[in-house]
Protein backbone atom coordinates (compact mmCIF):
# COMPACT_ATOMS: atom_id res chain seq x y z
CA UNK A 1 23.02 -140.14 207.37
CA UNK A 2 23.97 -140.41 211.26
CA UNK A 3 26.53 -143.41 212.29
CA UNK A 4 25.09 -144.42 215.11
CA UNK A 5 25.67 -147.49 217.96
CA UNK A 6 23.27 -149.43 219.63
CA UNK A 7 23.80 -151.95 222.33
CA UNK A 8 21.20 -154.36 223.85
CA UNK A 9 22.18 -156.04 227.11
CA UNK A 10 20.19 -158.76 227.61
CA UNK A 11 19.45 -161.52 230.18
CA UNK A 12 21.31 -164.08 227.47
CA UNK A 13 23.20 -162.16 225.22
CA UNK A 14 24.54 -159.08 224.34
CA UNK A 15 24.44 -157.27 220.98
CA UNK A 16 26.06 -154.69 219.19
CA UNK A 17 24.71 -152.89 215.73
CA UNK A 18 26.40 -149.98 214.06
CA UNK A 19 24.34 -148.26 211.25
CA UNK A 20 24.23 -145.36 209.21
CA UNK A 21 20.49 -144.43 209.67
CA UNK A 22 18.57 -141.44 208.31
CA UNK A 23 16.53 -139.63 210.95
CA UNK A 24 13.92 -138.12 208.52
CA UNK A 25 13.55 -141.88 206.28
CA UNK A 26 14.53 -144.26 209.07
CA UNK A 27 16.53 -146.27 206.74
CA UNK A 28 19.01 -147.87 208.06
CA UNK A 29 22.14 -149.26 207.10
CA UNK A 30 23.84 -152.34 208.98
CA UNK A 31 27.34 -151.80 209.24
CA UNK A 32 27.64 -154.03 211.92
CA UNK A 33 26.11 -156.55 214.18
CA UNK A 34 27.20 -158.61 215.99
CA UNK A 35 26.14 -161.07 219.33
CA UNK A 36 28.43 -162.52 222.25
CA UNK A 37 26.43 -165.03 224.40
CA UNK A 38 27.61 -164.12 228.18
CA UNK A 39 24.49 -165.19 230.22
CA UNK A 40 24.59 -162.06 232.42
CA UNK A 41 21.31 -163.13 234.18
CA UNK A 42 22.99 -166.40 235.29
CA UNK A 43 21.19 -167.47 238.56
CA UNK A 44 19.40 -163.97 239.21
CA UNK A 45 15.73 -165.52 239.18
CA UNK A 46 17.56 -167.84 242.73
CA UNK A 47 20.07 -165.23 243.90
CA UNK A 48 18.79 -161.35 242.84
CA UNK A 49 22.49 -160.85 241.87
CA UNK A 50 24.37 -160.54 238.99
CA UNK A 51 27.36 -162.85 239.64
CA UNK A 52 30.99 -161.63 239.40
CA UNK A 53 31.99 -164.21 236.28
CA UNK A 54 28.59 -163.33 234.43
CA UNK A 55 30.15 -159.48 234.83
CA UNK A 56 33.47 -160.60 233.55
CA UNK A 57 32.37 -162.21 230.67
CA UNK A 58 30.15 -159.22 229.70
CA UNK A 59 32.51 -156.63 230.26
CA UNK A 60 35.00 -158.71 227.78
CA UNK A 61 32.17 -158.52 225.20
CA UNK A 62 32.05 -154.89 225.39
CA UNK A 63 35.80 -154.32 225.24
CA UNK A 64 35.36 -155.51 222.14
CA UNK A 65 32.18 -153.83 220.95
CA UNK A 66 34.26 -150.53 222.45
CA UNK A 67 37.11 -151.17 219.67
CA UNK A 68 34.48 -152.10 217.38
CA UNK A 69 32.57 -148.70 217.67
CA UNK A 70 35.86 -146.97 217.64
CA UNK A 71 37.28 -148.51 214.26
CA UNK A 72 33.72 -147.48 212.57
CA UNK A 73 33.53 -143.54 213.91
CA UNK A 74 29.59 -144.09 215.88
CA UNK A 75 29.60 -140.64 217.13
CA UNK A 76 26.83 -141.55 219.14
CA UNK A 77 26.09 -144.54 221.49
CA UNK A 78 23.11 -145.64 223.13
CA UNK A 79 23.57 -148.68 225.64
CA UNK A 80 20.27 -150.34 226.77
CA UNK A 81 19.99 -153.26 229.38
CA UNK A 82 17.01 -155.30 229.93
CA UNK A 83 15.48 -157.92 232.03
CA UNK A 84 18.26 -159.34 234.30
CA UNK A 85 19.71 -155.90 235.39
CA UNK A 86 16.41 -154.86 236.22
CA UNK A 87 16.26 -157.34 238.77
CA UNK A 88 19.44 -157.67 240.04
CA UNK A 89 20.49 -155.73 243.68
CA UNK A 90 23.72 -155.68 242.31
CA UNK A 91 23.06 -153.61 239.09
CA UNK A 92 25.81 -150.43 240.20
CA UNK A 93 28.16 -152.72 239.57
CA UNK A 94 27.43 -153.15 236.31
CA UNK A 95 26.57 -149.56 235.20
CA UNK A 96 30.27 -148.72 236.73
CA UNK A 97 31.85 -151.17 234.51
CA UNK A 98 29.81 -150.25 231.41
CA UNK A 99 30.74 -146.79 232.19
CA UNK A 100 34.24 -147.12 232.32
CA UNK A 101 34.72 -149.15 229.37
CA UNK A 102 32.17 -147.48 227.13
CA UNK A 103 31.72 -144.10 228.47
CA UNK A 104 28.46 -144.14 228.37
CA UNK A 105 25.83 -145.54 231.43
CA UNK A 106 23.30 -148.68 230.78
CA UNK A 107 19.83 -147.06 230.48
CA UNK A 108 18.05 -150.07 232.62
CA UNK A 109 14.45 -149.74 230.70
CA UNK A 110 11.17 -150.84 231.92
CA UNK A 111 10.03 -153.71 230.04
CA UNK A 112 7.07 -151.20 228.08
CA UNK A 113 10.08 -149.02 227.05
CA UNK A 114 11.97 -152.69 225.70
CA UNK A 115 8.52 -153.25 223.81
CA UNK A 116 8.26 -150.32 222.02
CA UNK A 117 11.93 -150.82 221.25
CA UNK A 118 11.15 -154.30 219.71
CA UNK A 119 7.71 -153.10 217.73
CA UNK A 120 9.36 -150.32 215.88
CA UNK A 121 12.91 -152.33 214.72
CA UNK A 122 10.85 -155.59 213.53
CA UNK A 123 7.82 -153.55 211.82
CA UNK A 124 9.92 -150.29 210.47
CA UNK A 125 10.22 -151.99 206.96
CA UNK A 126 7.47 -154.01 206.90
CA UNK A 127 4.79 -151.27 205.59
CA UNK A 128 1.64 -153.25 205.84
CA UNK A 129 -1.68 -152.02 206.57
CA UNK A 130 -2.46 -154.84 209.34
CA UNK A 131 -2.09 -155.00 213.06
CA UNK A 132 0.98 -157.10 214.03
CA UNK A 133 1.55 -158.90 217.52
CA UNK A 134 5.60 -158.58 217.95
CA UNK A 135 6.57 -160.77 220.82
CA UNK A 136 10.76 -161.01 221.82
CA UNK A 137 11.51 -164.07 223.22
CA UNK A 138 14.08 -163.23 225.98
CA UNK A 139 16.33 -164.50 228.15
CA UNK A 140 14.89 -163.37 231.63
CA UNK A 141 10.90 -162.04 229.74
CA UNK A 142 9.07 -161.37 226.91
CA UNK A 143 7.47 -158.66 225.03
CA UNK A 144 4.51 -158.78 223.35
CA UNK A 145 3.50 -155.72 221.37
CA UNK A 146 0.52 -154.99 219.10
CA UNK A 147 0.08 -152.09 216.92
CA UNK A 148 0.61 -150.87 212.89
CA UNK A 149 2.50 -147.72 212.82
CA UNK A 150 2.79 -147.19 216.21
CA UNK A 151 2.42 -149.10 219.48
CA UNK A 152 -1.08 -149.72 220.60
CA UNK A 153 -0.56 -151.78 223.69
CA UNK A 154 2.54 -153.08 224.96
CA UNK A 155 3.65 -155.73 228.01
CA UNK A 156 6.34 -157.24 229.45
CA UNK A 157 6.25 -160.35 231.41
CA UNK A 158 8.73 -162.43 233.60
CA UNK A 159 9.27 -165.92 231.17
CA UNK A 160 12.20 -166.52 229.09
CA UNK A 161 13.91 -169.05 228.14
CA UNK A 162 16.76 -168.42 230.96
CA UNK A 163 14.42 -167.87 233.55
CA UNK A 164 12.62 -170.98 232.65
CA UNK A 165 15.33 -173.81 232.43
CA UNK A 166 16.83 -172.68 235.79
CA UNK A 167 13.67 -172.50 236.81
CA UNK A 168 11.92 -175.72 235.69
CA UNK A 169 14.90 -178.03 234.12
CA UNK A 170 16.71 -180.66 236.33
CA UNK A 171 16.75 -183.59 233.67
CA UNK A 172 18.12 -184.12 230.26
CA UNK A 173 16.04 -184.08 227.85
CA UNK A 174 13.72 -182.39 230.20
CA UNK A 175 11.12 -184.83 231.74
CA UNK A 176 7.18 -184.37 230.84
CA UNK A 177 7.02 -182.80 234.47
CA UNK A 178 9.52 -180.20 233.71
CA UNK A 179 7.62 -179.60 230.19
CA UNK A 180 4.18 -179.35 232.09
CA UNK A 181 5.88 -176.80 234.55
CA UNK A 182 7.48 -174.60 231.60
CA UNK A 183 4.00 -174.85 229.96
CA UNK A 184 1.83 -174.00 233.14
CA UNK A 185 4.23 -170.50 233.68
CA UNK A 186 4.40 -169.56 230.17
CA UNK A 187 -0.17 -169.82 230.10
CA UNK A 188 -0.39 -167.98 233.53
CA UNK A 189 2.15 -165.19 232.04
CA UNK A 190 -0.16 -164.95 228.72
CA UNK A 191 -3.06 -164.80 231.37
CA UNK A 192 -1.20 -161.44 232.47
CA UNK A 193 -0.20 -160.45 228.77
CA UNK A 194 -3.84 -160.53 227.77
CA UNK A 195 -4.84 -158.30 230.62
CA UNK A 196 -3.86 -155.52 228.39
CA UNK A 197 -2.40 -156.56 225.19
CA UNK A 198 -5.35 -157.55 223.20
CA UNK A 199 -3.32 -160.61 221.59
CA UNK A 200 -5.72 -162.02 219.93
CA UNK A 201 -6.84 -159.44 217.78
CA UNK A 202 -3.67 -159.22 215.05
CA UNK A 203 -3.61 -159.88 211.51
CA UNK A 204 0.31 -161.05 211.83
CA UNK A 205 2.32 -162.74 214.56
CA UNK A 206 5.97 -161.61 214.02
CA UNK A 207 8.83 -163.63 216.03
CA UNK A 208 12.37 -161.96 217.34
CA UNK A 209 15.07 -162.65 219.15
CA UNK A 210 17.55 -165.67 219.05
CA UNK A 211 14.97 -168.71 220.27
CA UNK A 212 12.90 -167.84 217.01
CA UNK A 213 15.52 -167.30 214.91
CA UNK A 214 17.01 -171.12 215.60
CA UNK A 215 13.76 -172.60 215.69
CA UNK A 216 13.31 -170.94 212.20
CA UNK A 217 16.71 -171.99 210.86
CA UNK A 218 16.41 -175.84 212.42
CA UNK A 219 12.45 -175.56 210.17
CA UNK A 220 13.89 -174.10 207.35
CA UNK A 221 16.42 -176.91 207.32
CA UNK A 222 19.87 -174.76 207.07
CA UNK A 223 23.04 -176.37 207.39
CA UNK A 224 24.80 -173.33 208.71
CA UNK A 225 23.12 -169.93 209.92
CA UNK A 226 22.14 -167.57 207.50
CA UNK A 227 20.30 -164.59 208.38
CA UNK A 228 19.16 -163.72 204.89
CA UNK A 229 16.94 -166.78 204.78
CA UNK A 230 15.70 -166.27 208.12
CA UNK A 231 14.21 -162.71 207.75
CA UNK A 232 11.28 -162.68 206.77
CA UNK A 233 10.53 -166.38 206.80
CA UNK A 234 6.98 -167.38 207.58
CA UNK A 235 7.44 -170.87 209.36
CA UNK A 236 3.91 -172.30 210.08
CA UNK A 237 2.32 -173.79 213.13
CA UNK A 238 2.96 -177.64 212.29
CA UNK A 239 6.66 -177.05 211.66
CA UNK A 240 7.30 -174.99 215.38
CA UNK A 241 5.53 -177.88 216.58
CA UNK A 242 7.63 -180.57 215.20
CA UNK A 243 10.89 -178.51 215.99
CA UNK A 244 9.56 -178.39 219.32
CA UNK A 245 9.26 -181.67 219.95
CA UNK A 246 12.02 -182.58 218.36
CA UNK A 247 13.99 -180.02 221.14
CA UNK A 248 12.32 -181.13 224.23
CA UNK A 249 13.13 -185.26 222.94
CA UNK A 250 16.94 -184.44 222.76
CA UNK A 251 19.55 -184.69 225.33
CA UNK A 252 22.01 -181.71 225.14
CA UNK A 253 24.54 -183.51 223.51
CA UNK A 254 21.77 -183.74 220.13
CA UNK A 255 20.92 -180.44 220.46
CA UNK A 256 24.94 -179.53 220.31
CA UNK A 257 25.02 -181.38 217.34
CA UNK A 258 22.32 -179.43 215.08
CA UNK A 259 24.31 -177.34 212.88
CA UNK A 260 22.83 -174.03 213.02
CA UNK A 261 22.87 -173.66 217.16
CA UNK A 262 24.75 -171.23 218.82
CA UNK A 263 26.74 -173.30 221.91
CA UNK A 264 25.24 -170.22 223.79
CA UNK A 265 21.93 -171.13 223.58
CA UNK A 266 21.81 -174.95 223.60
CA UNK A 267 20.53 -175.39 226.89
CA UNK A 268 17.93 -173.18 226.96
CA UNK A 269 16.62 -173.30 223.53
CA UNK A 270 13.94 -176.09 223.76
CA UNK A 271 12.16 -173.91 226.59
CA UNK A 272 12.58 -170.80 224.66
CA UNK A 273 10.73 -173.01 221.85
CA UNK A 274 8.18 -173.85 223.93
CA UNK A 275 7.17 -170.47 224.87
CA UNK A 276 6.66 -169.56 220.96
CA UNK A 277 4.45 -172.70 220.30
CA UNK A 278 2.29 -172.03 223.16
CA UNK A 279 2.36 -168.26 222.08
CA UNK A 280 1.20 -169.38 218.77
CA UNK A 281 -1.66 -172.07 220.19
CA UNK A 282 -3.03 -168.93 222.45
CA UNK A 283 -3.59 -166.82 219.41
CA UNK A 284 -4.49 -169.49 216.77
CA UNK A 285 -1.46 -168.50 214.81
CA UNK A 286 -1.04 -170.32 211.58
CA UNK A 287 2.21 -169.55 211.21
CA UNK A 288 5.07 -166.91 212.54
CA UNK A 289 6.80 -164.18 210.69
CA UNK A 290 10.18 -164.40 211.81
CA UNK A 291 12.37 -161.06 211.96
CA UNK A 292 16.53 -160.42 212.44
CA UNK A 293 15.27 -156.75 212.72
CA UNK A 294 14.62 -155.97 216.48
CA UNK A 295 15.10 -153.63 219.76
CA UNK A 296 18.55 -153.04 218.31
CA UNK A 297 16.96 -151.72 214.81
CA UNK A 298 14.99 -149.50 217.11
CA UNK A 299 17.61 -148.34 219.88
CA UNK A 300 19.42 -147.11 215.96
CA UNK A 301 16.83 -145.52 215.02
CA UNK A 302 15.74 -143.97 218.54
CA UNK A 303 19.56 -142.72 219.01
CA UNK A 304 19.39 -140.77 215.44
């Protein structure tokens, strides 16, 4: 076994898993993981900049993860940052501070790269014979990703549910103008999805990243987060829907109230939502296999 560390830098969140994996198996054992909301793509779709207090508030989180990686013994780290410091004009200052906290510089992948990522974390234990469509909801895009063993066809594409709410939402809850607008990017970005991820053709639609996972838990009807129950839940078509609309009907206030949402994400989770229902609609999806295993199972496994 290799202790490893794998950070994902995202446009919403940043997470940290430690594991002892086996290169030759690709087992993997969670040691650690671990998420810190810090909204580092706050305002880059408007400004192309990462502002200073979205910085601050990520370099805090990786003070942390820093001690965190030290206390385990990770002899090896692998730091990988996604959509919003691909965009942002800015982004030396952010390798610089990654750099001098963690010692080691933020590979900025190409959304293909973040794909593959995703694919081989959520499928690794999985061992079916069908072809699965993994899509990561982001922050700042989305993945979608079909193959079985390996990747087939991969693309990345500029919605998320970041992106979206600064983009689209003004009112609260958001009006059915907003909703239209959300919807109308989301079908033009499948429009460019399709072009060469043939999304239609999977056996099994499998859901990651943090707007799934809620949606899950809020359909599953959890009182408090539990990430046990979530893997591997298949949560059908009619309840995404109704969790949907229960999302876009509430004002913030009734979304801070649901039990198992993460402050973090309360104000961007009904377009995040959205995207996976009309995700699901596109395909004919009768339901979503939902997966805690991700691009941070596969950074692991790609570091050992």
């Amino acid at each position: 076994m290799t202790r490893v560390a794998g950070i994902d830098c995202g446009t919403n969140s940043i997470r940290l898993l430690v594991a002892d994996v086996d290169p030759e198996t690709g087992e993997l054992i969670e040691l650690d993981r671990r998420m810190t909301i810090v909204r580092l793509g706050q305002g880059v779709d408007r400004t192309g900049r990462l502002a200073p207090e979205a910085l601050e508030r990520t370099f805090a989180a990786c003070r942390e993860y820093a001690d965190v990686i030290r206390e385990l013994g990770a002899g090896r780290l692998r730091f990988v940052a996604t959509s919003a410091s691909r965009d942002a004009e800015n982004r030396d200052e952010f390798t610089r501070g990654v750099l001098d906290i963690l010692g080691v510089e933020p590979e900025v992948i190409s959304g293909d790269q973040e794909a593959e990522f995703s694919f081989t974390g959520a499928t690794a234990e999985l061992h079916g014979t069908e072809t699965y469509l993994v899509v990561d909801i982001g922050g700042g895009s989305t993945e979608f990703v079909v193959g079985n063993k390996h990747v087939e066809a991969a693309r990345s594409v500029d919605i998320g549910c970041v992106r979206l709410t600064e983009r689209h939402v003004r009112s609260d809850p958001p009006s059915a103008e907003e909703i239209a607008a959300i919807r109308a990017d989301v079908r033009a970005a499948l429009n460019l999805a399709a072009e060469t991820v043939p999304i239609t053709r999977a056996d099994t639609l499998v859901g990651l990243a943090g707007s799934v996972t809620t949606v899950a838990a809020i359909a599953l009807g959890l009182q408090e987060y539990d990430s046990e129950r979530i893997h591997r839940s298949r949560i059908s078509y009619e309840q995404v829907a109704e969790v949907v609309g229960r999302l876009l009907a509430s004002t913030h206030e009734e979304r801070a109230a649901i039990s198992v949402m993460h402050p973090g994400r309360v104000d961007v989770i009904a377009a995040g939502a959205l995207v996976l229902l009309e995700i699901m609609e596109r395909i004919g999806a009768r339901e979503v296999v939902v997966s805690e295993h991700d691009i941070l199972d596969g950074i692991a496994l790609s570091v050992a």
